[in-house]
C-alpha atoms as a PDB file:
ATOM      1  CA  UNK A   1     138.544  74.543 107.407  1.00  0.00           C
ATOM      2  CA  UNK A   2     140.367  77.677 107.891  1.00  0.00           C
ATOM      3  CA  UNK A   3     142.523  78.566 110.892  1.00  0.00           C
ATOM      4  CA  UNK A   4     141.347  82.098 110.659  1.00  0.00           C
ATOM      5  CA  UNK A   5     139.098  83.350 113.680  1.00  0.00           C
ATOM      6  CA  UNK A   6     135.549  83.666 113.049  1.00  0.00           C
ATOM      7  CA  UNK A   7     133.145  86.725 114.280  1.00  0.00           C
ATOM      8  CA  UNK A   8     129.848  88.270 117.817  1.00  0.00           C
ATOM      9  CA  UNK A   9     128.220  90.328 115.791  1.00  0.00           C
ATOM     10  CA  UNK A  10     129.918  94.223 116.024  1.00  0.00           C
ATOM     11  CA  UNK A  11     129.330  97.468 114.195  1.00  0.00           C
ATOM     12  CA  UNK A  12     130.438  96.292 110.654  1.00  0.00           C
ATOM     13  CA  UNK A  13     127.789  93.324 111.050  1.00  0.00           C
ATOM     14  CA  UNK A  14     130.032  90.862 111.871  1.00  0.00           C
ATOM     15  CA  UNK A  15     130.828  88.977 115.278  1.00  0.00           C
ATOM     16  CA  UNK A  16     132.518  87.719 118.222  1.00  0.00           C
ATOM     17  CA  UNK A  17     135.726  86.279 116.991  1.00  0.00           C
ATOM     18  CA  UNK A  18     135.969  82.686 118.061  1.00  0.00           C
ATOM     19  CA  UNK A  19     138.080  79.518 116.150  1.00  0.00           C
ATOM     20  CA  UNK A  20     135.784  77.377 113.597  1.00  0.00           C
ATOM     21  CA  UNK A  21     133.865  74.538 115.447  1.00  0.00           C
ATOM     22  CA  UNK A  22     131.353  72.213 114.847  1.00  0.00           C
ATOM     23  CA  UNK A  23     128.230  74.660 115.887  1.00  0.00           C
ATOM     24  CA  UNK A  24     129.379  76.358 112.485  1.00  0.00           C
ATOM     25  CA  UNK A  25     128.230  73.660 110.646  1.00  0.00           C
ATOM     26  CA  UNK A  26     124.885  73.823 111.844  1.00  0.00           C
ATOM     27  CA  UNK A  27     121.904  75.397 109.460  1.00  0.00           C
ATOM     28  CA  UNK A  28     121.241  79.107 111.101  1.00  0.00           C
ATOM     29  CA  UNK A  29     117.766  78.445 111.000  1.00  0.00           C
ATOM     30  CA  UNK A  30     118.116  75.321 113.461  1.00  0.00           C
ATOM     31  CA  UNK A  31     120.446  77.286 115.408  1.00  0.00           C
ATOM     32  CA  UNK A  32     117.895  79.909 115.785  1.00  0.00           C
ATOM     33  CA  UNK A  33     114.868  78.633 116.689  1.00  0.00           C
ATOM     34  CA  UNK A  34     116.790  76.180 119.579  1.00  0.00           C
ATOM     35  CA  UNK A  35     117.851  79.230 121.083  1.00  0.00           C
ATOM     36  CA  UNK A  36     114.749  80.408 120.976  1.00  0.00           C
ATOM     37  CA  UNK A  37     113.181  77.421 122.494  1.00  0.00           C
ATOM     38  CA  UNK A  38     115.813  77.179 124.881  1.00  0.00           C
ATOM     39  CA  UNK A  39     115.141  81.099 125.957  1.00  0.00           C
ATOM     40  CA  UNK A  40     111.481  80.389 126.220  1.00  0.00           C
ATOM     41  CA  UNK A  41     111.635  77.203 128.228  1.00  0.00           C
ATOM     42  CA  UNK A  42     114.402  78.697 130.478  1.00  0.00           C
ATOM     43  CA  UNK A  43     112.792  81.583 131.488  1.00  0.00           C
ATOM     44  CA  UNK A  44     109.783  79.969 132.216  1.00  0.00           C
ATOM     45  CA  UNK A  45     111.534  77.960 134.710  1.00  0.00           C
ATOM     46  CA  UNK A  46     110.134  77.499 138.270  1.00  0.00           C
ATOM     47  CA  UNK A  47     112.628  75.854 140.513  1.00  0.00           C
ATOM     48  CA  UNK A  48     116.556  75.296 140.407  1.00  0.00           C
ATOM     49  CA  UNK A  49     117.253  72.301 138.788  1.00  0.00           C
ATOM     50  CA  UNK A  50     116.130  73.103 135.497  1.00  0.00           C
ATOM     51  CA  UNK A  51     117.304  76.505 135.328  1.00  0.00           C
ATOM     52  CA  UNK A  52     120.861  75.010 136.755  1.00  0.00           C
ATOM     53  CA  UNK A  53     120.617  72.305 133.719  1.00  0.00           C
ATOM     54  CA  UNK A  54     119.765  75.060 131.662  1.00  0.00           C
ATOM     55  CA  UNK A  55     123.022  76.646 132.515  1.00  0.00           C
ATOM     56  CA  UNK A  56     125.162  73.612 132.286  1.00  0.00           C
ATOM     57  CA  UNK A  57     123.941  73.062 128.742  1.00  0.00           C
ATOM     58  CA  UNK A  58     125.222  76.731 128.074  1.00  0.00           C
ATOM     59  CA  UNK A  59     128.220  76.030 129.640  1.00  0.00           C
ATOM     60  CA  UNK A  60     128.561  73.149 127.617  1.00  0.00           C
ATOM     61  CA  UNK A  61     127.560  74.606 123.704  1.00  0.00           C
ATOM     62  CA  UNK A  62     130.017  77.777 124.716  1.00  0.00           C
ATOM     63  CA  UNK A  63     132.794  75.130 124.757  1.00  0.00           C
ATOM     64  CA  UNK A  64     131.503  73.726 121.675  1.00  0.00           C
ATOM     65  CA  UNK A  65     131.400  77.001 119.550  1.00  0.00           C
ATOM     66  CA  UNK A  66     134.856  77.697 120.688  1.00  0.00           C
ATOM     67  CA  UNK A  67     133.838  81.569 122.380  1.00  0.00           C
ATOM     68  CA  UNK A  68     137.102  83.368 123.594  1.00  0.00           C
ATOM     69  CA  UNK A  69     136.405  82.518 127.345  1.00  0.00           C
ATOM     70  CA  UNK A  70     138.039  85.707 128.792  1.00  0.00           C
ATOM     71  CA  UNK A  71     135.862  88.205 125.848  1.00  0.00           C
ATOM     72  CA  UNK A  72     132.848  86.019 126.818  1.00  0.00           C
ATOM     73  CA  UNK A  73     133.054  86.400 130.564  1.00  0.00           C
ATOM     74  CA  UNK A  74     134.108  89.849 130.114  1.00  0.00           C
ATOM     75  CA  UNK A  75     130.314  90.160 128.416  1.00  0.00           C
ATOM     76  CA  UNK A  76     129.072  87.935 131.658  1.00  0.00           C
ATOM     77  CA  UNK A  77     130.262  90.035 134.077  1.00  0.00           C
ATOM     78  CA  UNK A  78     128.786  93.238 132.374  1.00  0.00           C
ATOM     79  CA  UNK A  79     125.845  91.444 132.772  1.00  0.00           C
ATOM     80  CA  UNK A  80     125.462  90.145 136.178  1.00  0.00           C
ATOM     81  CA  UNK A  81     126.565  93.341 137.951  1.00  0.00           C
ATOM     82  CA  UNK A  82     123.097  94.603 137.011  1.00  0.00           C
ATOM     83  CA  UNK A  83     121.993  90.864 138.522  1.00  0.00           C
ATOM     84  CA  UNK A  84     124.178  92.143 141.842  1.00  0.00           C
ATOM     85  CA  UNK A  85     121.634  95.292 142.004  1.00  0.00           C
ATOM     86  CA  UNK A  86     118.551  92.752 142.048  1.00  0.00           C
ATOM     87  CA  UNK A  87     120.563  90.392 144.638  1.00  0.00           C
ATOM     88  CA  UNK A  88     120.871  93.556 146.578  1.00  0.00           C
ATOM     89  CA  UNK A  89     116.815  94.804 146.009  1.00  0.00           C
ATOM     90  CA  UNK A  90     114.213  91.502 146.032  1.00  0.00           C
ATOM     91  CA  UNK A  91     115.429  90.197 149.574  1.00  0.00           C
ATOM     92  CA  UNK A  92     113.638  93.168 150.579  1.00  0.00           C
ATOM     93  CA  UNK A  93     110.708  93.545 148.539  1.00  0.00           C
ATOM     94  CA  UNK A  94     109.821  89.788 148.759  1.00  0.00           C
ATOM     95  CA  UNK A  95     107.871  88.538 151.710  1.00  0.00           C
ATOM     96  CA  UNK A  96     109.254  85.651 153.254  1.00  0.00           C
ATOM     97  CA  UNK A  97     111.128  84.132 156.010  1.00  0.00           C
ATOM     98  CA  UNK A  98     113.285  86.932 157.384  1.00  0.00           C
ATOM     99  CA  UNK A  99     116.960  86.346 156.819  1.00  0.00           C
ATOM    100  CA  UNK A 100     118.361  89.852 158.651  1.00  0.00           C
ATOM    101  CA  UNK A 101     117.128  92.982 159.108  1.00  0.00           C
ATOM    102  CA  UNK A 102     118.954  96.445 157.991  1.00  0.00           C
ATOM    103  CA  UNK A 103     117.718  99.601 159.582  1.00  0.00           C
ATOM    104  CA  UNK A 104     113.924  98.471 160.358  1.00  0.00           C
ATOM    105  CA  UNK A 105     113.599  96.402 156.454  1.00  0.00           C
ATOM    106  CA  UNK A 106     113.619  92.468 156.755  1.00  0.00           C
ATOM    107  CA  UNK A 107     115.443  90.675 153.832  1.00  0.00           C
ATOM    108  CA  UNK A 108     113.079  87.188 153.337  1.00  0.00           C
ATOM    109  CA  UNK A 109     115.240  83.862 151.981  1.00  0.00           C
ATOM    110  CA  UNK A 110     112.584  83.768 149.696  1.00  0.00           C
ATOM    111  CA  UNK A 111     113.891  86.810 147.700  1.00  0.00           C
ATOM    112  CA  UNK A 112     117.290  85.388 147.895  1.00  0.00           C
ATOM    113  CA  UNK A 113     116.080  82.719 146.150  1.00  0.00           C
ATOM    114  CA  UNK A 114     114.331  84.355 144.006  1.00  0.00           C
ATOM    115  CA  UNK A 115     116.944  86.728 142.988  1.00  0.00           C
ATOM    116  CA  UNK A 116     119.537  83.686 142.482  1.00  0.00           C
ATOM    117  CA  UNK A 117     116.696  82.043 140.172  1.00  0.00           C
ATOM    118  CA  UNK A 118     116.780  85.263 137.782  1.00  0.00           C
ATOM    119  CA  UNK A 119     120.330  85.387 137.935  1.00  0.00           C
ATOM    120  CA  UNK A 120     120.847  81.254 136.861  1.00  0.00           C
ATOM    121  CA  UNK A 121     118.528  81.988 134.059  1.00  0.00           C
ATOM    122  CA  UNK A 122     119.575  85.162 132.559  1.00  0.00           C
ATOM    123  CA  UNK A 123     122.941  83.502 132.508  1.00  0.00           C
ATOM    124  CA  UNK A 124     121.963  80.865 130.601  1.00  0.00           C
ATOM    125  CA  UNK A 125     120.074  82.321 128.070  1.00  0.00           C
ATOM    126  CA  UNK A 126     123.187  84.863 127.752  1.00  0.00           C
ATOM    127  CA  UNK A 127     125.400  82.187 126.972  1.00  0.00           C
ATOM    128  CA  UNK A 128     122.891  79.992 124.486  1.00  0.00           C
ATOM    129  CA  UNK A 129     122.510  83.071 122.341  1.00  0.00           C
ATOM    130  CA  UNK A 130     126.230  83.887 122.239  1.00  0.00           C
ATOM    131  CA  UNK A 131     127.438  80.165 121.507  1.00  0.00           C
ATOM    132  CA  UNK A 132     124.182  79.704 119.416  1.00  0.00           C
ATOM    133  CA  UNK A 133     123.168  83.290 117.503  1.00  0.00           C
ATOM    134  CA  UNK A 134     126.081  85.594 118.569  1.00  0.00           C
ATOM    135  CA  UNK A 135     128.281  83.264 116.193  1.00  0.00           C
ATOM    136  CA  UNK A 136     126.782  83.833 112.774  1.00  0.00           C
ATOM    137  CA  UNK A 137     127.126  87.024 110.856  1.00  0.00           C
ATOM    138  CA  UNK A 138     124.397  89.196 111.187  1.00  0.00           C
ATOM    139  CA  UNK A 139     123.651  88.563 107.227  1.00  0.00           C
ATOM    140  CA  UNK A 140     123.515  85.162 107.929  1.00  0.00           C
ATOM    141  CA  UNK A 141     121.008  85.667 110.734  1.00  0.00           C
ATOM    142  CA  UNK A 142     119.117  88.246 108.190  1.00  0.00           C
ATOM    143  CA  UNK A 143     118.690  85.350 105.800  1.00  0.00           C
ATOM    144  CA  UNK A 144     117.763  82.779 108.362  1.00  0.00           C
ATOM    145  CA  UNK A 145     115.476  85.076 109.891  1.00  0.00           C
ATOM    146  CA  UNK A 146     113.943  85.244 106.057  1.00  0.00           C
ATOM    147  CA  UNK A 147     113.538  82.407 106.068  1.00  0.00           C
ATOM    148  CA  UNK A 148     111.637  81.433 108.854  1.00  0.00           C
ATOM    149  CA  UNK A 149     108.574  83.646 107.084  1.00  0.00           C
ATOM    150  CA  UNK A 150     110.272  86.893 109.658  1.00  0.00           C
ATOM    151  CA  UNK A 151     108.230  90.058 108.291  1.00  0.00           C
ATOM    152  CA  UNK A 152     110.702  91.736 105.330  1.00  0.00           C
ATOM    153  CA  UNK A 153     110.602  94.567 106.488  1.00  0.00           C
ATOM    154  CA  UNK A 154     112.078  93.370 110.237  1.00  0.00           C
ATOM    155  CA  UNK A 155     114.544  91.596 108.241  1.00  0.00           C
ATOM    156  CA  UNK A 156     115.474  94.668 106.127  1.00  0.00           C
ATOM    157  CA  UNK A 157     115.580  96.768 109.061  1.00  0.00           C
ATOM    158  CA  UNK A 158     118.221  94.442 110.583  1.00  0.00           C
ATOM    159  CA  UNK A 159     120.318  93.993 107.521  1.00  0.00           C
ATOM    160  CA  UNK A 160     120.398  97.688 106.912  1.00  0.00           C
ATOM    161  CA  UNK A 161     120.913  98.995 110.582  1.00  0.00           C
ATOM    162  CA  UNK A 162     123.853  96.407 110.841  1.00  0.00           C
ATOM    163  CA  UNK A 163     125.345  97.551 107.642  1.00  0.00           C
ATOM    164  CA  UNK A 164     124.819 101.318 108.388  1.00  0.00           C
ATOM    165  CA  UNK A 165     125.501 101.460 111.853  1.00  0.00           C
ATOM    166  CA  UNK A 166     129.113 101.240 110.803  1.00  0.00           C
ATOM    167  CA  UNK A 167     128.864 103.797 108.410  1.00  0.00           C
ATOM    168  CA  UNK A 168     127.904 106.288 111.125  1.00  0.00           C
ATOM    169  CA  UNK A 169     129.950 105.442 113.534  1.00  0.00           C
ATOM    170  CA  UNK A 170     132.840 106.008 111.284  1.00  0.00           C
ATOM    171  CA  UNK A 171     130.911 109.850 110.136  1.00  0.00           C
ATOM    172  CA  UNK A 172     131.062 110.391 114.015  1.00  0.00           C
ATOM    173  CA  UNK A 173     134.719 109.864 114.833  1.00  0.00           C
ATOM    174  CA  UNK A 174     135.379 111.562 111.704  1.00  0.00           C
ATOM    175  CA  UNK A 175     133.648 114.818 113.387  1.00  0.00           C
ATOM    176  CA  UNK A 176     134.963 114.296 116.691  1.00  0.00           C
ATOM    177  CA  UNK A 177     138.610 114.896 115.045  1.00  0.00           C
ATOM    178  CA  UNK A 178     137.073 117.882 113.668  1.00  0.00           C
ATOM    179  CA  UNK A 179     135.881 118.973 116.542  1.00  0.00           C
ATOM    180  CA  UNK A 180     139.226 118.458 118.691  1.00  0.00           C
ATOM    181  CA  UNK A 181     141.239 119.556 115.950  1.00  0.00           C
ATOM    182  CA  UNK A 182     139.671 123.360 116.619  1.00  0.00           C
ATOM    183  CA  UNK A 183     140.925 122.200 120.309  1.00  0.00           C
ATOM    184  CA  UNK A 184     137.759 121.310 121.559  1.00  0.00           C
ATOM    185  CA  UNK A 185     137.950 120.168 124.642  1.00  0.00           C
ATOM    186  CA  UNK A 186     134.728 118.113 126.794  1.00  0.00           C
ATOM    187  CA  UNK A 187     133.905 119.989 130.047  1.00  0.00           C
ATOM    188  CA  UNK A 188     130.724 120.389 132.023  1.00  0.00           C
ATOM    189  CA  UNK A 189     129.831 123.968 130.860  1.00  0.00           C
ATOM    190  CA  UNK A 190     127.375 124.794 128.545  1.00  0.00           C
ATOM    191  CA  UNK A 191     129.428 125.343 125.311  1.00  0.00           C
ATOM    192  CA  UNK A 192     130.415 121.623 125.874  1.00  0.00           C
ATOM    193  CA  UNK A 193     126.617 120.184 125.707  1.00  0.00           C
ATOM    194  CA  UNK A 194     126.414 123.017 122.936  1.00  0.00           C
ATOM    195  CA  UNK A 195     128.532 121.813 120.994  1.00  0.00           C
ATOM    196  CA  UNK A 196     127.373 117.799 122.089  1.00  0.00           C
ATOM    197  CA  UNK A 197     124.017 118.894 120.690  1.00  0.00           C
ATOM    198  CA  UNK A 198     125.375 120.250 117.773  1.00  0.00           C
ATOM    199  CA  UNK A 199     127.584 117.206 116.548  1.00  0.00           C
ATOM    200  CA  UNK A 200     124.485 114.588 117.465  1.00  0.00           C
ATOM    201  CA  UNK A 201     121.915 117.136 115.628  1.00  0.00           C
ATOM    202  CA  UNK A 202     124.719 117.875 112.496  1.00  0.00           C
ATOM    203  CA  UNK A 203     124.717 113.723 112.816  1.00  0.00           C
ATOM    204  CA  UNK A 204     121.455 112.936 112.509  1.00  0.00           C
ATOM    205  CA  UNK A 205     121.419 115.635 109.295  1.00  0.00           C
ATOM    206  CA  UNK A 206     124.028 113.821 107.555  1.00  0.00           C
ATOM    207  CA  UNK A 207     122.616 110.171 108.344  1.00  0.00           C
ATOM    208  CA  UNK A 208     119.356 111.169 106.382  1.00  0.00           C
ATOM    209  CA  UNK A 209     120.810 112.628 103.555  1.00  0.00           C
ATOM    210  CA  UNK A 210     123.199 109.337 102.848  1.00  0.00           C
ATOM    211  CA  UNK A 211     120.110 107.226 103.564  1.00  0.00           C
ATOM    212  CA  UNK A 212     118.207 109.046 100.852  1.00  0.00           C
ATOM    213  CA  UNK A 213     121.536 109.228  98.566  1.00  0.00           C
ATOM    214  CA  UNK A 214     121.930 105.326  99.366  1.00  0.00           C
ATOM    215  CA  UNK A 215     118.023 104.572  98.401  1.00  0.00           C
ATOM    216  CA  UNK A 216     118.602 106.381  95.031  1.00  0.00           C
ATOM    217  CA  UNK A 217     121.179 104.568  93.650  1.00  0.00           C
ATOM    218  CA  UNK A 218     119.293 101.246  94.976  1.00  0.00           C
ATOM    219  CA  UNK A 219     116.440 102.377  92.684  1.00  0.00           C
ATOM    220  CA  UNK A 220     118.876 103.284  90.001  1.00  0.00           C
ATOM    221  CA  UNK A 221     120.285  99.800  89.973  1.00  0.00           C
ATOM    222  CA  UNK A 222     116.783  98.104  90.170  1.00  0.00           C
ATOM    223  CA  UNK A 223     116.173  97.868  93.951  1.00  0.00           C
ATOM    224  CA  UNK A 224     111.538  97.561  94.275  1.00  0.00           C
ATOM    225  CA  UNK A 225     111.567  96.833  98.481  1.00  0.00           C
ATOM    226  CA  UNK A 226     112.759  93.508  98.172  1.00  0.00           C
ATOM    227  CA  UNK A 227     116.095  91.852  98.587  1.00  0.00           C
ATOM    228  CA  UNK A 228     117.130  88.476  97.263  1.00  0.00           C
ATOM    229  CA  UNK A 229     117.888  85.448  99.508  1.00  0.00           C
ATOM    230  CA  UNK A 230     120.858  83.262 100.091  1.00  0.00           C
ATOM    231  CA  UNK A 231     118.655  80.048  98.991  1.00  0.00           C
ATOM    232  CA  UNK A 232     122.115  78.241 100.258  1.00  0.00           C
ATOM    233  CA  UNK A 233     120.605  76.971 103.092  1.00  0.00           C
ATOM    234  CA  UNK A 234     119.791  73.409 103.857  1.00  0.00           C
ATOM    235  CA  UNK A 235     118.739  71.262 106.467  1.00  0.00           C
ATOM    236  CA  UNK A 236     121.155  68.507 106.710  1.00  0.00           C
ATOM    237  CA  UNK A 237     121.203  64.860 108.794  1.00  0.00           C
ATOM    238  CA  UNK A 238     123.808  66.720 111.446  1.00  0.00           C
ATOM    239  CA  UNK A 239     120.659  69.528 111.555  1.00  0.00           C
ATOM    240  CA  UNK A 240     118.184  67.077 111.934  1.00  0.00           C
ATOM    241  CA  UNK A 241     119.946  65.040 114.832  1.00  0.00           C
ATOM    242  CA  UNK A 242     121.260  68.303 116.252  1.00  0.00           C
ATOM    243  CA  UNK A 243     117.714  69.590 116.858  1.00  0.00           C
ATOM    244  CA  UNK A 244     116.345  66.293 118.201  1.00  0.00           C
ATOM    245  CA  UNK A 245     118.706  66.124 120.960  1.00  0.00           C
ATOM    246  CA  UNK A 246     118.220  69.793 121.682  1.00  0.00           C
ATOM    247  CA  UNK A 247     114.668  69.076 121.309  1.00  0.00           C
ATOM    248  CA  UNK A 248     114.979  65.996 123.760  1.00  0.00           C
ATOM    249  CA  UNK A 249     116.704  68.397 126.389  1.00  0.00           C
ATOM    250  CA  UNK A 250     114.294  71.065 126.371  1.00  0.00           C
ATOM    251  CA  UNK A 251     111.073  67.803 127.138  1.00  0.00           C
ATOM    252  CA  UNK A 252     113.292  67.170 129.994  1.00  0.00           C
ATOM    253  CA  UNK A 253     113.893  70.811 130.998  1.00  0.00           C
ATOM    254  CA  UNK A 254     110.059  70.916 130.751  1.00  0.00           C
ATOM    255  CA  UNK A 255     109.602  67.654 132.614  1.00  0.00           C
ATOM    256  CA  UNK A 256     111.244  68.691 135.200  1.00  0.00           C
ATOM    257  CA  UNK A 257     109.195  72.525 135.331  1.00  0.00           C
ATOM    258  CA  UNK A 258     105.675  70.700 135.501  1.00  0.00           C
ATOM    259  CA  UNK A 259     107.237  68.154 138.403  1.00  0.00           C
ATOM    260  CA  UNK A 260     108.391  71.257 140.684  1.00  0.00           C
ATOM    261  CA  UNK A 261     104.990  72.439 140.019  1.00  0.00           C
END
C-alpha cells in the first residue's frame, strides 16, 4: 500500500489527510451505516457509562484510521468551546440540587451533569464520523450513499456541491485579487459592505451561468439526470466480521441504556 497520505473531506472533495490503515479496507457502505448506528445509539444515551464507552470506542477507531492527532484535536477543540458555552448555561436553567449561587441564580449538579453528558456524546460521535466517514473521499461516500437506495438526487446534490464548491471558491479569490489590486482595502464604512455586496451578488451571477454552461455540455455528451455507479464495491469476510463486532458493541451500548433506565 502506498506511503502517500490519504484525505477529511475539503473543498476539492477530498479529505483529512491521514496514513493508510486498516479502516481503509473496509466497504464504505459498512463504514457508513456503523457510524450511523453508533450516532443514533450514542445520542440516545441516558447515563455515563455508555456514553463514556461510546467515547472510548472513538478513541480507539481514531487510532485505528491513523487521523493526524494534532489536525483532529484541533477540529475537537473547535468543537467543544461551543460545549464550554452549554457547561456555562444548563447549570442554571436545570432544576436540581443547588451547587452555588451567582448573583440571585442557583446552578443545580443536575445541569452539570447534564451538560457533561452532551459534551461525552457529541465527542464521540465527532470522532466516529471522522475515523469512520471523514476518511473516504466524498465520491466514495456519493457512491456508498447510492448505494444504500439514498434518493439520486441527494446523492447528486452532494457529488456536485463537493465538486463545485471548489470551483467557486477558486472564482472568489480570483475576485478578491481584483478587488485589492484597485487597492481595495476592508474597513467598516459603507463602500466596504458596498463593495462586499457587490463581489457576493457578482458571485452568485457567475456561479449560475457556469452551472448552466456546465449542464450543457453534460447534455451534449449524453448526460439524462442520472450518473453511473462505481459497482466496485463489495462486501467482504473483513466487512462482515467488522460489522458484527461493531454490531455486538452497539447491543451492549444498548444494554447498558435500558439497565440505567
Amino acid at each position: 500500500m502506498s506511503k502517500l497520505e490519504h484525505s477529511l473531506t475539503s473543498w476539492s472533495g477530498q479529505a483529512l489527510k491521514h496514513q493508510p490503515s486498516l479502516i481503509d479496507g473496509i466497504d464504505a457502505r459498512v463504514r457508513i451505516v456503523c457510524a450511523g448506528l453508533f450516532a443514533l445509539v450514542v445520542v440516545s444515551s441516558v447515563a455515563f457509562l455508555p456514553a463514556l464507552l461510546g467515547l472510548l470506542l472513538a478513541f480507539f477507531l481514531v487510532k485505528m484510521a491513523k487521523l493526524n492527532i494534532k489536525r483532529t484535536l484541533r477540529r475537537v477543540v473547535a468543537m467543544d468551546l461551543f460545549m464550554l458555552t452549554l457547561i456555562c448555561i444548563l447549570p442554571f436553567t436545570t432544576p436540581g440540587d443547588p451547587m452555588f449561587t451567582l448573583f440571585g441564580l442557583a446552578a443545580s449538579w443536575q445541569g452539570l451533569a447534564h451538560a457533561l453528558l452532551i459534551t461525552i456524546k457529541a465527542n464521540a460521535v465527532l470522532l466516529v464520523l471522522f475515523s469512520l466517514v471523514a476518511t473516504m473521499s466524498a465520491s466514495t461516500l456519493g457512491h456508498a450513499l447510492a448505494h444504500l437506495k439514498m434518493p439520486n438526487k441527494l446523492v447528486h446534490l452532494l457529488l456536485f456541491m463537493v465538486r463545485y464548491l471548489d470551483v467557486i471558491s477558486l472564482e472568489y479569490k480570483k475576485m478578491r485579487r481584483a478587488m485589492q489590486a484597485r487597492a481595495f482595502v476592508l474597513g467598516c464604512d459603507r463602500h466596504t459592505w458596498q463593495s462586499i455586496g457587490y463581489l457576493f451578488g457578482m458571485l452568485l451571477i457567475r456561479s449560475v451561468e457556469r452551472a448552466e454552461r456546465i449542464l450543457g455540455a453534460m447534455k451534449c455528451r449524453g448526460f439524462c439526470g442520472r450518473l453511473y455507479l462505481n459497482d466496485e464495491m463489495k462486501i467482504t469476510l473483513s466487512d462482515r466480521f467488522f460489522g458484527l463486532i461493531f454490531f455486538c458493541f452497539l447491543i451492549l451500548l444498548i444494554g447498558l441504556n435500558i439497565d440505567a433506565t
